[in-house]
Protein backbone atom coordinates (compact mmCIF):
# COMPACT_ATOMS: atom_id res chain seq x y z
CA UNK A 1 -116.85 103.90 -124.62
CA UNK A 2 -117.42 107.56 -125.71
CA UNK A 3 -115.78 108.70 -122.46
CA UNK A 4 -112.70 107.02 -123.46
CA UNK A 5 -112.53 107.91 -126.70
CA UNK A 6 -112.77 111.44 -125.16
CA UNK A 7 -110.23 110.84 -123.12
CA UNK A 8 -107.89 109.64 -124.90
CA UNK A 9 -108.12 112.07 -127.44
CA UNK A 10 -107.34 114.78 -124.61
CA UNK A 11 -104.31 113.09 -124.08
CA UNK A 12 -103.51 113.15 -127.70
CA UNK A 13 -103.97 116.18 -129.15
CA UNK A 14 -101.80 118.42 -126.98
CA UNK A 15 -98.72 116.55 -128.89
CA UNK A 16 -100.06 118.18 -132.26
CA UNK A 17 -99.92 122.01 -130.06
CA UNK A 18 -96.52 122.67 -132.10
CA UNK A 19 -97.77 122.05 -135.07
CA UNK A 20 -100.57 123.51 -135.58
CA UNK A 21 -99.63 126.51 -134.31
CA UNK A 22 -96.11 126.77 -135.94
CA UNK A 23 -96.75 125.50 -140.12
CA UNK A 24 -93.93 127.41 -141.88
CA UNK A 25 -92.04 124.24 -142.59
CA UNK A 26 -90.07 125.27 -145.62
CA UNK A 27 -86.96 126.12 -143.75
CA UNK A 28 -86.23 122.48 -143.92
CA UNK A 29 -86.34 122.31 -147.46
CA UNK A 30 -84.10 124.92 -148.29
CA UNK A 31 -81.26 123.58 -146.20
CA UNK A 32 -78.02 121.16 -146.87
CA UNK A 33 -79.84 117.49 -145.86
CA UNK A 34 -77.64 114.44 -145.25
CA UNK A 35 -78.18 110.83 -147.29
CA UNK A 36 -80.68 109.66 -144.69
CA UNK A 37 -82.86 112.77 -144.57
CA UNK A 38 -86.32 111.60 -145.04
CA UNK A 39 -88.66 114.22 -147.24
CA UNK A 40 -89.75 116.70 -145.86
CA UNK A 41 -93.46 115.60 -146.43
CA UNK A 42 -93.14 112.02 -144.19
CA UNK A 43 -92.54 113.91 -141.14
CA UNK A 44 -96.48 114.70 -140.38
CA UNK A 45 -96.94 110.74 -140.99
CA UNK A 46 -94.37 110.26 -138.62
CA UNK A 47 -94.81 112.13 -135.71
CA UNK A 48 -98.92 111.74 -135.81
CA UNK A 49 -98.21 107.56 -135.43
CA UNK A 50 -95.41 108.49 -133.21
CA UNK A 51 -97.97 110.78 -131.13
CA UNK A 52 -101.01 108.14 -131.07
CA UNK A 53 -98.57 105.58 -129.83
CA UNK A 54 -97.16 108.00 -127.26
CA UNK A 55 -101.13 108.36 -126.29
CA UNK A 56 -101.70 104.91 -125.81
CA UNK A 57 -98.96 104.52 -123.48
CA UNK A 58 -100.13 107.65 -121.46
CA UNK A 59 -103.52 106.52 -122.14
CA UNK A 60 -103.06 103.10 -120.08
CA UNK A 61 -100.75 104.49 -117.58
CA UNK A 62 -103.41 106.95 -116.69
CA UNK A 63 -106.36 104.85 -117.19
CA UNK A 64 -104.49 101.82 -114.94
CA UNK A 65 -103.92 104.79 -112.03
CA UNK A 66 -100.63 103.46 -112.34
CA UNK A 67 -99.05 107.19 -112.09
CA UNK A 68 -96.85 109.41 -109.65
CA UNK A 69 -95.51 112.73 -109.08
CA UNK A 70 -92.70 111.61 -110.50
CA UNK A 71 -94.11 110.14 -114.01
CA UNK A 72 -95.83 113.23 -114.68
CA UNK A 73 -92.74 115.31 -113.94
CA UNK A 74 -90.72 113.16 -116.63
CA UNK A 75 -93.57 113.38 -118.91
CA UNK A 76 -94.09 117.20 -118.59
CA UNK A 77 -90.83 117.56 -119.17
CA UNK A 78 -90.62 115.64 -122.62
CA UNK A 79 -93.63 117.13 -123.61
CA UNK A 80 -92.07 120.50 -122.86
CA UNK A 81 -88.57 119.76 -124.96
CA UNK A 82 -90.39 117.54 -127.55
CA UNK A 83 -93.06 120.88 -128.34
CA UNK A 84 -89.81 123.31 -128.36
CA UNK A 85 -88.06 121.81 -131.28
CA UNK A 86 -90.38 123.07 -133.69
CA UNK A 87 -90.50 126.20 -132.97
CA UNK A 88 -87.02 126.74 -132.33
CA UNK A 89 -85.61 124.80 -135.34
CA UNK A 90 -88.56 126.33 -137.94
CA UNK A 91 -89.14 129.72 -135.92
CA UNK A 92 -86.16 130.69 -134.78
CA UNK A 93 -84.04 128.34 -138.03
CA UNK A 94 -80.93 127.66 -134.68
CA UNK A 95 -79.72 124.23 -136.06
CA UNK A 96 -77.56 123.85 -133.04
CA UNK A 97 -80.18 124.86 -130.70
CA UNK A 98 -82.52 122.50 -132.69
CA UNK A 99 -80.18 119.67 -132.08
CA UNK A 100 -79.82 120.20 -128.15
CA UNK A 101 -83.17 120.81 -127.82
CA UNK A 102 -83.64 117.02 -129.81
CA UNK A 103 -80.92 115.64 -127.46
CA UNK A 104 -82.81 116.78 -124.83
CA UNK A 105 -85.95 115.31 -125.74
CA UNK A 106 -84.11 111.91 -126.19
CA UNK A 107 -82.85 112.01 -123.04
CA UNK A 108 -85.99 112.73 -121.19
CA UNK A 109 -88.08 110.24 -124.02
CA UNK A 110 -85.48 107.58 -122.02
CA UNK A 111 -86.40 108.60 -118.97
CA UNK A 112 -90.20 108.74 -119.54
CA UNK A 113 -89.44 105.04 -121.30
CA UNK A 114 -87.58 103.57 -118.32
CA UNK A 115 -90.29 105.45 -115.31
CA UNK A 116 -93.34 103.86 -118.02
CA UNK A 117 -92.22 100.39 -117.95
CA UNK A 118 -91.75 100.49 -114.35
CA UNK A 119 -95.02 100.72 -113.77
CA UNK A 120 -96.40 99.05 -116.88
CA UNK A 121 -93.93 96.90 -119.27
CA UNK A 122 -96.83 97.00 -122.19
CA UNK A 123 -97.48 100.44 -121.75
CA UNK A 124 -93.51 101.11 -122.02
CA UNK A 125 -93.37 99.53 -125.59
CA UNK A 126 -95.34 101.89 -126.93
CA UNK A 127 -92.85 104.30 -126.39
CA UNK A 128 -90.23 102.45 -128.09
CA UNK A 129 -91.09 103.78 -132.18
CA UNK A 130 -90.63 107.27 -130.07
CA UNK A 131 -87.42 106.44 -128.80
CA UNK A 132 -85.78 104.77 -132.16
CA UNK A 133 -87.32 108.36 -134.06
CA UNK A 134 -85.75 110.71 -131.65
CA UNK A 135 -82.50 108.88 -131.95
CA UNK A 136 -82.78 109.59 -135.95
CA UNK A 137 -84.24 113.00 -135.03
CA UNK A 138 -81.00 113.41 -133.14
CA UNK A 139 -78.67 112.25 -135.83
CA UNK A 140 -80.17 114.46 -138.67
CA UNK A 141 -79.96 117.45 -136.39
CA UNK A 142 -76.28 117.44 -136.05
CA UNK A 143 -75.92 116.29 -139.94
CA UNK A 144 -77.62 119.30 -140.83
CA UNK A 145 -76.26 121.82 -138.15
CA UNK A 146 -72.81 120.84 -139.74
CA UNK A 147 -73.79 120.52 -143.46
CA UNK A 148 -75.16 124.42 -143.03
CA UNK A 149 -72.56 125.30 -140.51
């Protein structure tokens, strides 16, 4: 019991890597936000649900050896995209880049959704809250890259 727990908290906190290290997230408060801008405050409740479900899915993929070359290469590459938003949107305050680099990270989150539920259907629909988030992520990028254009 205490070795999963272990585990699965190894898989989940390298999703919170961004932001812990990266915390100056005032930028986002001082900029033109569309209608359907959450505040600026919801976004840790957010993405920490968003990142335990993410877990669980990579949790029972892992624990169900139901893995390949291939899965990890997808997932690496989300992780990669999905950890480079914050500091290039709050770090480096590129709006445009911010909203390729969420594009991006939708993209792959499809990819890692579709290679998930080919090996395990449950473990895919954990990725789904992910998904439906990035594709919001994706529209308030480009809302706010051309409200502070």
């Amino acid at each position: 019991m205490i070795k999963n727990i272990i585990k699965f908290l190894i898989i989940l906190f390298p999703w919170f890597l961004s932001g812990l290290l990266i915390n100056n997230y005032d930028y986002y408060n001082t900029l033109n936000l569309p209608f359907l801008a959450l505040p600026s405050s919801l976004f840790k409740y957010f993405w920490t649900i968003i990142y335990i479900l993410i877990a669980i899915s990579i949790y029972k993929i892992v624990t169900q050896k139901k893995y390949d070359k291939n899965y990890f290469k997808i997932l690496t590459i989300n992780y990669i995209f999905n950890q480079l938003y914050t500091f290039i949107f709050f770090q480096l305050k590129n709006n445009f880049l911010g909203f390729v680099d969420v594009l991006l990270t939708f993209i792959t989150g499809l990819f890692l959704y579709l290679e998930t539920k080919e090996k395990d259907t449950s473990a895919s629909k954990w990725l789904l809250p992910y998904l439906y988030f990035l594709l919001y992520a994706c529209y308030l990028s480009i809302s706010i890259y051309f409200l502070n254009f």
